[in-house]
PDB file of N, CA and C in Angstrom:
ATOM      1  N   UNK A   1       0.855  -1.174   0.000  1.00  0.00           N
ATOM      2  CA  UNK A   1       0.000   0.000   0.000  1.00  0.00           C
ATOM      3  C   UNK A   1       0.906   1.243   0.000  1.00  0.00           C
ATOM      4  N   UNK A   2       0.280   2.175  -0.600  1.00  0.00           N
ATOM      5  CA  UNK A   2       1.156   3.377  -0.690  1.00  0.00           C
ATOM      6  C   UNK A   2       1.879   4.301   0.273  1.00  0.00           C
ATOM      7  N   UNK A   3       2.416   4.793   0.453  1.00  0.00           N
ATOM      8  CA  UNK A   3       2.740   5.916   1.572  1.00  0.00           C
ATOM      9  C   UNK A   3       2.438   7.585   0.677  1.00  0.00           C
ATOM     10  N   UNK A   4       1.343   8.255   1.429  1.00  0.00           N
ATOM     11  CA  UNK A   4       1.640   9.738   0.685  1.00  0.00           C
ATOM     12  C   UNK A   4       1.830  10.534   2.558  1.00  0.00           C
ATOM     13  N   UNK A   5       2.015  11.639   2.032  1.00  0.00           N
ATOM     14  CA  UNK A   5       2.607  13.029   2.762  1.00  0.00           C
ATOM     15  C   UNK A   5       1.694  13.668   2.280  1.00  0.00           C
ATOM     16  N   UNK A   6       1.050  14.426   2.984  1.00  0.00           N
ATOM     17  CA  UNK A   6       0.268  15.446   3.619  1.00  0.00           C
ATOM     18  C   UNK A   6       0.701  16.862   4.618  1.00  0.00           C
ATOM     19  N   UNK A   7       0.472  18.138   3.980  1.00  0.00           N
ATOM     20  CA  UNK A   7       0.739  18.806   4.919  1.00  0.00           C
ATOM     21  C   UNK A   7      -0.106  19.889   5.469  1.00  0.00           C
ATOM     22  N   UNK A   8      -0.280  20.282   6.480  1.00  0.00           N
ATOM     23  CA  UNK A   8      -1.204  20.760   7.416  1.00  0.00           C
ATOM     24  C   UNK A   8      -1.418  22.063   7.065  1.00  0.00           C
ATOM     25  N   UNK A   9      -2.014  22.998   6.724  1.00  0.00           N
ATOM     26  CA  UNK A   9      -1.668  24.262   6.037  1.00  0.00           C
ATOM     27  C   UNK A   9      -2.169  25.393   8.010  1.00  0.00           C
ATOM     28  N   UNK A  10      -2.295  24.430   8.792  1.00  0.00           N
ATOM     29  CA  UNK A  10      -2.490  25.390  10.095  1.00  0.00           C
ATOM     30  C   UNK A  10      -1.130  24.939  10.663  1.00  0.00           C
ATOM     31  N   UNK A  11      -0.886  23.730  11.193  1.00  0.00           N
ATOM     32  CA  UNK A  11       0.120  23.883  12.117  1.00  0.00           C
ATOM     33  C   UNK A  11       1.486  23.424  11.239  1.00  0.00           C
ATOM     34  N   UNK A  12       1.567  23.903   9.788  1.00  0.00           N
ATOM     35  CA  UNK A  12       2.994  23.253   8.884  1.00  0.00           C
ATOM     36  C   UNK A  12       3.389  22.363   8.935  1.00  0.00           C
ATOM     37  N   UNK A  13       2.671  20.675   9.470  1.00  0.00           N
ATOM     38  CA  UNK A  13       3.238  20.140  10.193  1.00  0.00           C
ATOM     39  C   UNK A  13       3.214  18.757   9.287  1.00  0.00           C
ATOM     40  N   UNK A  14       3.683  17.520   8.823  1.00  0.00           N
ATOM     41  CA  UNK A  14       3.907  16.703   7.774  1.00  0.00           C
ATOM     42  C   UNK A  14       2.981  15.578   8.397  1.00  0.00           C
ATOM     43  N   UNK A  15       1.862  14.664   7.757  1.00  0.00           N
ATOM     44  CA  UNK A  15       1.318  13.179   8.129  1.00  0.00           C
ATOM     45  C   UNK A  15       1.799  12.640   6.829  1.00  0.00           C
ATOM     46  N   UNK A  16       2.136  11.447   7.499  1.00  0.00           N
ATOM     47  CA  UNK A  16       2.352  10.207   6.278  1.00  0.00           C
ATOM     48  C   UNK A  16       0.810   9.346   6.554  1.00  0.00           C
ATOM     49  N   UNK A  17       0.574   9.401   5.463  1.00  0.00           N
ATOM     50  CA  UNK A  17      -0.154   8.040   5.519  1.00  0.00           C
ATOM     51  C   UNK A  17      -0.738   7.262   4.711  1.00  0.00           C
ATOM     52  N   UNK A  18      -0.968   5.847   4.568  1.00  0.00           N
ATOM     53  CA  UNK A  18      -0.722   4.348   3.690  1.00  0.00           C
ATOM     54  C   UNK A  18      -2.729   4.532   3.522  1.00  0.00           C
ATOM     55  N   UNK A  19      -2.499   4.596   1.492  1.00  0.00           N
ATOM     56  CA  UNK A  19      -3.909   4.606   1.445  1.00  0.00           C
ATOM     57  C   UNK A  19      -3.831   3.691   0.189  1.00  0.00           C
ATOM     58  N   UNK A  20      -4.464   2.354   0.304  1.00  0.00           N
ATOM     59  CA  UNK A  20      -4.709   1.981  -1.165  1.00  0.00           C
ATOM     60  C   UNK A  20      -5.318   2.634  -2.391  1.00  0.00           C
ATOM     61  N   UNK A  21      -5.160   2.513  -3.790  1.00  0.00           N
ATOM     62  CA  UNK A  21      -5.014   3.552  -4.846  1.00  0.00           C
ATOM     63  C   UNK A  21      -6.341   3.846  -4.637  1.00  0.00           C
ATOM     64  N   UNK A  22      -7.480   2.855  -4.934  1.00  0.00           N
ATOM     65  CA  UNK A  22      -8.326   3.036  -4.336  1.00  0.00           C
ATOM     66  C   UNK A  22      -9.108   4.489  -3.908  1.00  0.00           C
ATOM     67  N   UNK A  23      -8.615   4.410  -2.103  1.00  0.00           N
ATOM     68  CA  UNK A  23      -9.355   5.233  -1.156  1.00  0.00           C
ATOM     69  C   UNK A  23      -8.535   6.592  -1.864  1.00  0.00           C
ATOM     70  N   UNK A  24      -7.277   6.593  -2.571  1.00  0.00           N
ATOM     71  CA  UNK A  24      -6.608   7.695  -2.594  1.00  0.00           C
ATOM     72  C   UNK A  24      -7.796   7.973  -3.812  1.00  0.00           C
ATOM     73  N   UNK A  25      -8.110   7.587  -4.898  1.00  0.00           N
ATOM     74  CA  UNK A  25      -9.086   8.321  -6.045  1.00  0.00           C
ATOM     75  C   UNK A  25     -10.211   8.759  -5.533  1.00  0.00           C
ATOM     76  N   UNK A  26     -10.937   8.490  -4.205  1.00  0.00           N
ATOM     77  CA  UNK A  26     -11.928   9.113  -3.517  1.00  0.00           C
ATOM     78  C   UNK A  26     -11.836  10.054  -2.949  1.00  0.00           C
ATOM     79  N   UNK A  27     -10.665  10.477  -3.281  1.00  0.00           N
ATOM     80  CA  UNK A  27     -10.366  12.131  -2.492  1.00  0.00           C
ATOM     81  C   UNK A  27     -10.767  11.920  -1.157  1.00  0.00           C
ATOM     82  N   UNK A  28     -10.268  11.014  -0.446  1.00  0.00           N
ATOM     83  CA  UNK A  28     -10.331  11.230   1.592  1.00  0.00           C
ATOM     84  C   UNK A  28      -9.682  12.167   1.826  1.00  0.00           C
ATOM     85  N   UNK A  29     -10.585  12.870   2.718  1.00  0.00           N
ATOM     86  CA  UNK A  29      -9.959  14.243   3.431  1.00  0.00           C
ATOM     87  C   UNK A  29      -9.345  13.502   4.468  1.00  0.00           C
ATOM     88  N   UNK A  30      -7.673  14.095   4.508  1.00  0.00           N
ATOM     89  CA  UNK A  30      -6.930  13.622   5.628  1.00  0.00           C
ATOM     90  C   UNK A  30      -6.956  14.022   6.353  1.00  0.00           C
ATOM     91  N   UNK A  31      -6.821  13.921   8.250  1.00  0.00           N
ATOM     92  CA  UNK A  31      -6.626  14.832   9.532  1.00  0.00           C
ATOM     93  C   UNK A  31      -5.498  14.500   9.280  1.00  0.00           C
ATOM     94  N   UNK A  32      -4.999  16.122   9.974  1.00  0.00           N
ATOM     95  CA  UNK A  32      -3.479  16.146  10.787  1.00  0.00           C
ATOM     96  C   UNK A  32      -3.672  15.256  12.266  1.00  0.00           C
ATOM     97  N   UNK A  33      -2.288  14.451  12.037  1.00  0.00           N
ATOM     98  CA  UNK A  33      -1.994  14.080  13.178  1.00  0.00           C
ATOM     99  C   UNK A  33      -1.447  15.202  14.668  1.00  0.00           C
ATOM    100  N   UNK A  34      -1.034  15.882  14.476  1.00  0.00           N
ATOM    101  CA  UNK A  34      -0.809  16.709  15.279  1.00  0.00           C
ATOM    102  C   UNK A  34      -1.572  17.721  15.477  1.00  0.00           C
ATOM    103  N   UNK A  35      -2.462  18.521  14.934  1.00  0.00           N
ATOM    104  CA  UNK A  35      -3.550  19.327  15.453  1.00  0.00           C
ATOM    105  C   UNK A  35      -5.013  19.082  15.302  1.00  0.00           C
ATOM    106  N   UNK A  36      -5.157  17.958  14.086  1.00  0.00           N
ATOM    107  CA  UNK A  36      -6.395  17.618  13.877  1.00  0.00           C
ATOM    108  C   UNK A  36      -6.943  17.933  13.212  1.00  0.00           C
ATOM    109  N   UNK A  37      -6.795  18.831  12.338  1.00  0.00           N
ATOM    110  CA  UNK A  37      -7.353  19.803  11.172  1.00  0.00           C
ATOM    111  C   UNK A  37      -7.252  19.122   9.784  1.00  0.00           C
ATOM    112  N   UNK A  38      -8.360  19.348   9.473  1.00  0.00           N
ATOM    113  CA  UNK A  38      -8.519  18.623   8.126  1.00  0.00           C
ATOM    114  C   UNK A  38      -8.040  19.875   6.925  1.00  0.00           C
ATOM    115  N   UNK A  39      -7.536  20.829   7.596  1.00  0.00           N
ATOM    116  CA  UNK A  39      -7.049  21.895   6.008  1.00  0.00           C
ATOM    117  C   UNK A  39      -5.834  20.894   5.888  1.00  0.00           C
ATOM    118  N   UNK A  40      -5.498  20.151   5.165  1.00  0.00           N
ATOM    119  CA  UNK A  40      -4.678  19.381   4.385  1.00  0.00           C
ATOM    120  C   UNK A  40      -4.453  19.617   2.752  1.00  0.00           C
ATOM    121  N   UNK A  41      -3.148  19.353   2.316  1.00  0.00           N
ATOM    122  CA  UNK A  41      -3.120  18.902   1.233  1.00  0.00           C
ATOM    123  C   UNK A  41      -1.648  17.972   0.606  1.00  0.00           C
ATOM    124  N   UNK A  42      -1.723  17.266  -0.420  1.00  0.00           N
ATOM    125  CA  UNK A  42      -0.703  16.370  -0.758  1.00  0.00           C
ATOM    126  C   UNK A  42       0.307  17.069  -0.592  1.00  0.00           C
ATOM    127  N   UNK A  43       1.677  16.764  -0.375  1.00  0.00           N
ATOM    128  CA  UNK A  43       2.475  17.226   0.065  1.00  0.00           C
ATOM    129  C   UNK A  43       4.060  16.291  -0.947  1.00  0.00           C
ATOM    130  N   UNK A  44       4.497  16.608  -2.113  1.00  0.00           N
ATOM    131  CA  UNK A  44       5.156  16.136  -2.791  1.00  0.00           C
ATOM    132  C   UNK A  44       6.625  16.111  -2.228  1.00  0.00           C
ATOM    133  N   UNK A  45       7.633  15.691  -1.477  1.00  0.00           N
ATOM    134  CA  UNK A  45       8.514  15.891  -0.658  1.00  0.00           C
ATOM    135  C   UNK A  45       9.624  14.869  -1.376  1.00  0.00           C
ATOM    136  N   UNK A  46      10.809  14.088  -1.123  1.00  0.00           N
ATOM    137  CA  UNK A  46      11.549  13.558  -1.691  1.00  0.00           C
ATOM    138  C   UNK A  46      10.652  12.158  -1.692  1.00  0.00           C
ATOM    139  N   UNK A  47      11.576  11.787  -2.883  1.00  0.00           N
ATOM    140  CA  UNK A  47      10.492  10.181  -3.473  1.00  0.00           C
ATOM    141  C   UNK A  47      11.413   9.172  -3.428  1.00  0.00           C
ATOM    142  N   UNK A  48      11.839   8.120  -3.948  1.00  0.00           N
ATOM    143  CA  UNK A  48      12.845   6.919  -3.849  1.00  0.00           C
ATOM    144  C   UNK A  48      12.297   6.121  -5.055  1.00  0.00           C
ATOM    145  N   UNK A  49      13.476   5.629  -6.134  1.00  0.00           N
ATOM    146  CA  UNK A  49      13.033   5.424  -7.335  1.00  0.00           C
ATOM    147  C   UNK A  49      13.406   3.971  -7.187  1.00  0.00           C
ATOM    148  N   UNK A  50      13.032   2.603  -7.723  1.00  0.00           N
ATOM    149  CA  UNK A  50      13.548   1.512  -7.862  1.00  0.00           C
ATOM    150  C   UNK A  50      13.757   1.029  -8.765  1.00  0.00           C
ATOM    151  N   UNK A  51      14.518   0.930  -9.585  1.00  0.00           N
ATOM    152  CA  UNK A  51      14.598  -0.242 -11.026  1.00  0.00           C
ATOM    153  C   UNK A  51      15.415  -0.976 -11.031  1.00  0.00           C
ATOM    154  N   UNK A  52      15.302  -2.239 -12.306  1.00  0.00           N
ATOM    155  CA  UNK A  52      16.128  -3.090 -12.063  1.00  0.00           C
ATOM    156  C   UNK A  52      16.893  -3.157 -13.277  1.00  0.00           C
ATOM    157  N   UNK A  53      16.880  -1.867 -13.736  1.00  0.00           N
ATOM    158  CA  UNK A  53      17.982  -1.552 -15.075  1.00  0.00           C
ATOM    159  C   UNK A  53      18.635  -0.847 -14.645  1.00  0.00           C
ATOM    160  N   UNK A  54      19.972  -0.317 -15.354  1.00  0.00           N
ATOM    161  CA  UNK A  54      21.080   0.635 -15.222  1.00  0.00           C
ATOM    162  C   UNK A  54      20.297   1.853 -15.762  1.00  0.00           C
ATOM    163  N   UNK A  55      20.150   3.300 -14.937  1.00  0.00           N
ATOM    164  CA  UNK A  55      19.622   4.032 -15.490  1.00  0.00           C
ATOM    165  C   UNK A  55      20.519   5.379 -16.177  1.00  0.00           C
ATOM    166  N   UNK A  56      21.537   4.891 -16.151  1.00  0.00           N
ATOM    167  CA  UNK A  56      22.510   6.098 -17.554  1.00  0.00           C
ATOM    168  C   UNK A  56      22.388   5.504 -18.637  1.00  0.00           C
TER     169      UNK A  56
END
């Protein structure tokens, strides 16, 4: 299941959290873990790439 980032637009503050593709195309409004506030939005932050080719 996925991991996205979310960030809090009241307390600046980052949630991770694991949503199958799924629940993610239903647009769930996320809470902040730390203040509770649902002003959220995706939060694009560093990513981690995997392949199993040489990529130069």
């Amino acid at each position: 299941m996925p991991a996205y980032e979310y960030i809090c637009k009241d307390c600046k503050k980052i949630t991770e959290v694991r949503l199958s593709f799924e629940e993610k195309e239903k647009g769930l409004n996320v809470k902040c873990e730390h203040c509770g506030s649902e002003n959220t939005s995706q939060f694009f932050g560093n990513m981690m790439v995997a392949a199993n080719f040489p990529l130069h």
